[in-house]
PDB file of N, CA and C in Angstrom:
ATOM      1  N   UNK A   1     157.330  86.673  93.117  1.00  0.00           N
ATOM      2  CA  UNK A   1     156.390  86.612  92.028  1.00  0.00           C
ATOM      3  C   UNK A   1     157.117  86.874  90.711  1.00  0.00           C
ATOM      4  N   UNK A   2     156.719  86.301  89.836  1.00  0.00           N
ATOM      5  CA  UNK A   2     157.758  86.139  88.149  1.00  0.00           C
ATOM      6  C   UNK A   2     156.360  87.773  87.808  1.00  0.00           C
ATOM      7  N   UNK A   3     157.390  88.672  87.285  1.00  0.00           N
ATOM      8  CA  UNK A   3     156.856  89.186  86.196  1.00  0.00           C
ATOM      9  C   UNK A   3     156.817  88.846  84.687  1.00  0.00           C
ATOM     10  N   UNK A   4     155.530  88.955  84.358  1.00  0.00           N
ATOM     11  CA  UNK A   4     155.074  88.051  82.575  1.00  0.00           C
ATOM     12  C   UNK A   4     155.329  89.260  82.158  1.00  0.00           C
ATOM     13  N   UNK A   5     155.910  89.188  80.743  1.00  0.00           N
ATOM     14  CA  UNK A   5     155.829  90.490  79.729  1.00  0.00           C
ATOM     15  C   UNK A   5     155.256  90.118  78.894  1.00  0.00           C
ATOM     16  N   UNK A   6     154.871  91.320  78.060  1.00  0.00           N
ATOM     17  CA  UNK A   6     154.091  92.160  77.420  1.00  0.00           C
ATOM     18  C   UNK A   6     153.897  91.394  76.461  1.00  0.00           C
ATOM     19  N   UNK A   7     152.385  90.784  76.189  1.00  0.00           N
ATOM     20  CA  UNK A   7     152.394  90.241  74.790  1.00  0.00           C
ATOM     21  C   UNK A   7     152.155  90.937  73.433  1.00  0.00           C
ATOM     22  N   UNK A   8     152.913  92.203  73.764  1.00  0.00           N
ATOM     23  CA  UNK A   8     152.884  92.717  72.836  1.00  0.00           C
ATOM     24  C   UNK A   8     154.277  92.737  70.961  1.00  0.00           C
ATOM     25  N   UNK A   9     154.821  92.023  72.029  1.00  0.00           N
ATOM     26  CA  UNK A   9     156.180  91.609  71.145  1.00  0.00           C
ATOM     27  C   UNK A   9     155.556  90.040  69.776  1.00  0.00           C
ATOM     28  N   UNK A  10     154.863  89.305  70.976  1.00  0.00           N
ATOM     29  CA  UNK A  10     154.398  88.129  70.133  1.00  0.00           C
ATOM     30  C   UNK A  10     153.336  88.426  69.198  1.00  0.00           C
ATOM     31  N   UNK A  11     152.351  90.215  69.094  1.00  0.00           N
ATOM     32  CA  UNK A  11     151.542  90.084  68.646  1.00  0.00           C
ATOM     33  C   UNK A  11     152.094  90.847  67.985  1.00  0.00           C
ATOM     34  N   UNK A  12     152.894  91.541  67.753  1.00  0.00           N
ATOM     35  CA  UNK A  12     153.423  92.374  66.508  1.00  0.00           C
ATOM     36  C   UNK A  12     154.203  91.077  65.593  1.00  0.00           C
ATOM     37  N   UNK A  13     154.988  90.452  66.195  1.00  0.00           N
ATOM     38  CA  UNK A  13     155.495  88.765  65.388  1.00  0.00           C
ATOM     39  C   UNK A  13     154.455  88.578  64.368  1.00  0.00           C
ATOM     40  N   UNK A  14     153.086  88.283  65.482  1.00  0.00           N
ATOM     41  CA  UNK A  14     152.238  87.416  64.561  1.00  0.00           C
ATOM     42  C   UNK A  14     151.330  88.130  63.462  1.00  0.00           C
ATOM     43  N   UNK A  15     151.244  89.610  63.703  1.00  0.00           N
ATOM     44  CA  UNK A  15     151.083  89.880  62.544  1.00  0.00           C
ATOM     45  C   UNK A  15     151.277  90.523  61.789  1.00  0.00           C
ATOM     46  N   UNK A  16     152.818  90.309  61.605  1.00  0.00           N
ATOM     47  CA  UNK A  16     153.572  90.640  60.828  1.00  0.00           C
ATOM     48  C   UNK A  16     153.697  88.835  59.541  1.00  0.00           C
ATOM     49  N   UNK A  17     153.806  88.167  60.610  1.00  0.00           N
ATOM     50  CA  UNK A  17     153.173  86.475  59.781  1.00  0.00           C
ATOM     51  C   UNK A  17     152.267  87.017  59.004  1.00  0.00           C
ATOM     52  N   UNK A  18     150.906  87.335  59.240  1.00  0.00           N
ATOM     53  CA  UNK A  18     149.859  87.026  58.462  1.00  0.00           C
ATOM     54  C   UNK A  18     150.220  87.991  57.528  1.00  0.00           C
ATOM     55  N   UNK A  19     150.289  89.044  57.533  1.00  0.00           N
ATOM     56  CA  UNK A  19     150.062  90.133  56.687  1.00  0.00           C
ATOM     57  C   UNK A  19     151.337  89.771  55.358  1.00  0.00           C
ATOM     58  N   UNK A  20     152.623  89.036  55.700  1.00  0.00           N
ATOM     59  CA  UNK A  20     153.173  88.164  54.533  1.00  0.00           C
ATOM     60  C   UNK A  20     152.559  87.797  53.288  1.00  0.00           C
ATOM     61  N   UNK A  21     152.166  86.623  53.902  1.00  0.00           N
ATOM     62  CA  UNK A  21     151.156  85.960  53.094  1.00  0.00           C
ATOM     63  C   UNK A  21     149.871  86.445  52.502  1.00  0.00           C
ATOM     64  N   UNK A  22     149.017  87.311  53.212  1.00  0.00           N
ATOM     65  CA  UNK A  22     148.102  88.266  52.520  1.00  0.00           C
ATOM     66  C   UNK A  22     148.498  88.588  51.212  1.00  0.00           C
ATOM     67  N   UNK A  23     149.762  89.814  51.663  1.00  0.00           N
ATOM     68  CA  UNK A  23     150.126  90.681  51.087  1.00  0.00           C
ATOM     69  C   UNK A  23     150.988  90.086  49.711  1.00  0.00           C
ATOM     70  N   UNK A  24     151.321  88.684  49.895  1.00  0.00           N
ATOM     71  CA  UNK A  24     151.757  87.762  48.674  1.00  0.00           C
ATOM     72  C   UNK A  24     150.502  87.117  47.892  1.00  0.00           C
ATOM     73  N   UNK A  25     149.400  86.802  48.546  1.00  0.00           N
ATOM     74  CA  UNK A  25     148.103  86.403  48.058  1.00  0.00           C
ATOM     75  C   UNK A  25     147.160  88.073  47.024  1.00  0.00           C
ATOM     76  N   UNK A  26     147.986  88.684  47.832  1.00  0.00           N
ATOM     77  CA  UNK A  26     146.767  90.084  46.898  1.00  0.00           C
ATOM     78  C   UNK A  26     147.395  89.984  45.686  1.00  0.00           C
ATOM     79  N   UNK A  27     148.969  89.783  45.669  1.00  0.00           N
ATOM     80  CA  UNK A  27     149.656  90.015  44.287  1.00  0.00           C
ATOM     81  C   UNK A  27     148.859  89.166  43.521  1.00  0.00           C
ATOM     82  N   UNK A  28     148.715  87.525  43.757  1.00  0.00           N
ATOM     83  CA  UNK A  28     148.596  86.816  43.184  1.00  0.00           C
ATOM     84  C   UNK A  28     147.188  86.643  42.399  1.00  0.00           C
ATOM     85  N   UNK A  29     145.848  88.126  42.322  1.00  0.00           N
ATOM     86  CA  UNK A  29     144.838  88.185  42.103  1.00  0.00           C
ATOM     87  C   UNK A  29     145.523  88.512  40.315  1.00  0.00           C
ATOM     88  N   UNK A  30     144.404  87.473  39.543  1.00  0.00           N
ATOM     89  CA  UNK A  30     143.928  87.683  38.306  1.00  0.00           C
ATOM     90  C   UNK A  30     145.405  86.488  37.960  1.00  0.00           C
ATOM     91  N   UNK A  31     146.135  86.113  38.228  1.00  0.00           N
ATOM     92  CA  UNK A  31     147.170  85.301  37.983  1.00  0.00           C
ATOM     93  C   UNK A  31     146.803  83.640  37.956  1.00  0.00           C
ATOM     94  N   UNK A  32     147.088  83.009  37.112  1.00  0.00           N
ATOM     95  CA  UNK A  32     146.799  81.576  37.648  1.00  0.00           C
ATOM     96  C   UNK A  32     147.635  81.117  38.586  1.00  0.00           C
ATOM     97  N   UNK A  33     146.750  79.975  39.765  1.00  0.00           N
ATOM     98  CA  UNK A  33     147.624  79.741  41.113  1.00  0.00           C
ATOM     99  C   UNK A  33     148.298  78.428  41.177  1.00  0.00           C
ATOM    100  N   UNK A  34     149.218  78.202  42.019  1.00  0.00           N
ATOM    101  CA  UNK A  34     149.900  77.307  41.830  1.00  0.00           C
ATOM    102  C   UNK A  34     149.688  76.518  43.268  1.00  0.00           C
ATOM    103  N   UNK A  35     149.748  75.048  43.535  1.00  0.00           N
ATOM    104  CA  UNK A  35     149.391  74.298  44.113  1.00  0.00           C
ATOM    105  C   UNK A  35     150.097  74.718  45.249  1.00  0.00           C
ATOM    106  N   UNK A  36     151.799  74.966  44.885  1.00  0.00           N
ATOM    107  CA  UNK A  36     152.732  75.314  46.028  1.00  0.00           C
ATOM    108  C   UNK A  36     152.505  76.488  46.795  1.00  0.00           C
ATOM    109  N   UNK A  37     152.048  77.625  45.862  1.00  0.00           N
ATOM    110  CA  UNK A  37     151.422  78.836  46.146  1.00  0.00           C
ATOM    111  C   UNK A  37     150.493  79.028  47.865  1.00  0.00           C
ATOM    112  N   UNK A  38     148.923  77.729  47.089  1.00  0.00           N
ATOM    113  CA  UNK A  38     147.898  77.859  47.845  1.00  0.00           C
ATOM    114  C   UNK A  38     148.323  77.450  49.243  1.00  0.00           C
ATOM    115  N   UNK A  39     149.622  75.947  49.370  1.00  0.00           N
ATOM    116  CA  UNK A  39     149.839  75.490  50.254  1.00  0.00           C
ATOM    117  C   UNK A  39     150.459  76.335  51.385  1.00  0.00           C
ATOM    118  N   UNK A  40     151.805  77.245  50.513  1.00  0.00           N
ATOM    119  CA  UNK A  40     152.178  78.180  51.582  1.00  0.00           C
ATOM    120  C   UNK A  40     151.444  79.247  52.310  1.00  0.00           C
ATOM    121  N   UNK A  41     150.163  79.834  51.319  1.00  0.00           N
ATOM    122  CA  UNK A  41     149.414  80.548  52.192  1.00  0.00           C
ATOM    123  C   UNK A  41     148.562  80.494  53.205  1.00  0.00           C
ATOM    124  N   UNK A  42     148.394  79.109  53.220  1.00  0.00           N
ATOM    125  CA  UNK A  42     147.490  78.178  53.777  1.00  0.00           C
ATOM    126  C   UNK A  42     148.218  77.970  55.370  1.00  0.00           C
ATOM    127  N   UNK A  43     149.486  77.243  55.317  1.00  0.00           N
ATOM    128  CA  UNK A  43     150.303  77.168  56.332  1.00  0.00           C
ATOM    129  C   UNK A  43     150.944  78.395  56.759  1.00  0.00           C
ATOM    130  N   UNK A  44     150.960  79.432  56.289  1.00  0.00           N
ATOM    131  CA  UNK A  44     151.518  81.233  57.082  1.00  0.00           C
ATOM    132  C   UNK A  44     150.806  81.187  57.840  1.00  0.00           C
ATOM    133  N   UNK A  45     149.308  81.115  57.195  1.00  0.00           N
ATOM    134  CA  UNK A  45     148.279  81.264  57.935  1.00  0.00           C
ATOM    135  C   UNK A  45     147.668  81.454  59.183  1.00  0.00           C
ATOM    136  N   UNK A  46     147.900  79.217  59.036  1.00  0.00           N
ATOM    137  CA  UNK A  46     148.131  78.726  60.564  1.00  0.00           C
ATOM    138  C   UNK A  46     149.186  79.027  61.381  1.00  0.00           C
ATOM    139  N   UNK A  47     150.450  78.791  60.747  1.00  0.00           N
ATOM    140  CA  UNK A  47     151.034  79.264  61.481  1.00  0.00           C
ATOM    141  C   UNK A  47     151.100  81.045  62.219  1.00  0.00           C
ATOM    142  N   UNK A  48     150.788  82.402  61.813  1.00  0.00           N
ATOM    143  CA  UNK A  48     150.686  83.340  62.427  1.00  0.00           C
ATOM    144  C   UNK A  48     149.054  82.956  63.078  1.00  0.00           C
ATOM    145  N   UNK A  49     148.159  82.347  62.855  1.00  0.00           N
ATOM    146  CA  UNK A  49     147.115  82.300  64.060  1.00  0.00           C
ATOM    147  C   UNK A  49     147.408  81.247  65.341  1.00  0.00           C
ATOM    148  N   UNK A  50     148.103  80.396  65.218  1.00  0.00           N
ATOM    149  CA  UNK A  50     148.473  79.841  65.842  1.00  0.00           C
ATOM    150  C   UNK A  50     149.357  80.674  66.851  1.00  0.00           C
ATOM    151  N   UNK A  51     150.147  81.335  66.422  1.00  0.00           N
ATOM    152  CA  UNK A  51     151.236  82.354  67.270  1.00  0.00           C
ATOM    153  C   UNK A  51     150.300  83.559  67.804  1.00  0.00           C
ATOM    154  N   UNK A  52     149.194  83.527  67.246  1.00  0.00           N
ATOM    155  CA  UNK A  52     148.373  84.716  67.870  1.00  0.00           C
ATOM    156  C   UNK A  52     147.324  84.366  69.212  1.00  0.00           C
ATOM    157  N   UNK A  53     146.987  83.121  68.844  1.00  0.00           N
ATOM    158  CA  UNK A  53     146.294  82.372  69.939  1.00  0.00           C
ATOM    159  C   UNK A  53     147.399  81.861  71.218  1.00  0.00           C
ATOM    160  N   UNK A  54     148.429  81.232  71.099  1.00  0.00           N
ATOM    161  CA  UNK A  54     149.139  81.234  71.934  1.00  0.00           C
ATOM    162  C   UNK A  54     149.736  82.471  72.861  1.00  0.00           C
ATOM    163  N   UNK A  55     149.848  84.014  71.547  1.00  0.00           N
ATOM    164  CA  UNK A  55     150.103  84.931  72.591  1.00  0.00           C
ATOM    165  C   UNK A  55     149.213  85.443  73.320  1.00  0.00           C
ATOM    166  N   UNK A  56     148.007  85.228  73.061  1.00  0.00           N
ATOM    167  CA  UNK A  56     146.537  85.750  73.588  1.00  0.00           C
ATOM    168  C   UNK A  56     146.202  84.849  75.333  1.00  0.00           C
ATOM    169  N   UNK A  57     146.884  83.621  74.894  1.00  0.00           N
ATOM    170  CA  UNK A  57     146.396  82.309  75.889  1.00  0.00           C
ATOM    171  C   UNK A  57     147.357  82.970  77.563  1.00  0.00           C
ATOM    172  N   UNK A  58     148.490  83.212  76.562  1.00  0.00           N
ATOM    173  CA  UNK A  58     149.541  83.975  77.716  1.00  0.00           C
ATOM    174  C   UNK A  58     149.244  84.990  78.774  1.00  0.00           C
ATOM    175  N   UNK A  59     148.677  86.304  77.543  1.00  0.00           N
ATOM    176  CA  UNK A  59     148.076  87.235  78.001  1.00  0.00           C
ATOM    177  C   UNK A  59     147.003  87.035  79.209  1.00  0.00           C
ATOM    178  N   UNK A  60     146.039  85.906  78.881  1.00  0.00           N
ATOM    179  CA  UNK A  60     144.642  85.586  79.649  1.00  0.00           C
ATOM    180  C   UNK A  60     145.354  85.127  80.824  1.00  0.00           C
ATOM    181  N   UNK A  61     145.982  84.186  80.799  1.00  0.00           N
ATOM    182  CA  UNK A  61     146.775  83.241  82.123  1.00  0.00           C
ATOM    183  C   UNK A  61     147.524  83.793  83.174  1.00  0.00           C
ATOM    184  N   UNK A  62     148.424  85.291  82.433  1.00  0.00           N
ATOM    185  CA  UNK A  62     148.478  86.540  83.026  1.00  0.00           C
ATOM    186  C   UNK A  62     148.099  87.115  84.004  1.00  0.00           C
ATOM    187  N   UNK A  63     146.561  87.081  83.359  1.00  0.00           N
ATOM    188  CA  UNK A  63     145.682  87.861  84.179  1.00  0.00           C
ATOM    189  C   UNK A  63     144.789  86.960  85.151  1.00  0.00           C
ATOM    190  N   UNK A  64     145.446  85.840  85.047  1.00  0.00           N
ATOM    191  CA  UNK A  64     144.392  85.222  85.598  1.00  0.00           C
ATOM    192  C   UNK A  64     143.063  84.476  85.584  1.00  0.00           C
ATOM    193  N   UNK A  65     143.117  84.969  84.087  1.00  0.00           N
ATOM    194  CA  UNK A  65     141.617  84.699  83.631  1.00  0.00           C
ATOM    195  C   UNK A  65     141.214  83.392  82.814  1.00  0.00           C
ATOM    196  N   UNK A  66     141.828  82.438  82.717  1.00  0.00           N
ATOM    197  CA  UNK A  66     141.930  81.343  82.225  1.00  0.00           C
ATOM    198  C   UNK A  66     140.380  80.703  82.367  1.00  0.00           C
TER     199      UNK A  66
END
């Protein structure tokens, strides 16, 4: 039997992703925004939910619970 590890590595990854971009979006309050700006926060985004759903999908499949 394969032992699965801990999705706990992929969920500290992923949000450590989001909280990036947040934490670059809070600066950006009262500032005018920039097109390039909205786009990158937009795509962190997806990309750390994307990495969060995939580590979650792991976790479930894990267990069996699919």
């Amino acid at each position: 039997m394969i032992k699965r590890k801990s999705p706990s590595l992929a969920i500290f990854a992923t949000v450590i992703t989001l909280a990036v971009p947040l934490y670059a979006g809070l600066n950006l309050v009262g500032s005018p925004i920039r097109l390039v700006e909205v786009l990158t926060l937009f795509f962190s985004g997806v990309a750390g939910g994307a990495g969060l759903m995939q580590a979650i999908a792991r976790w479930r499949a894990g267990r069996g619970q699919n």
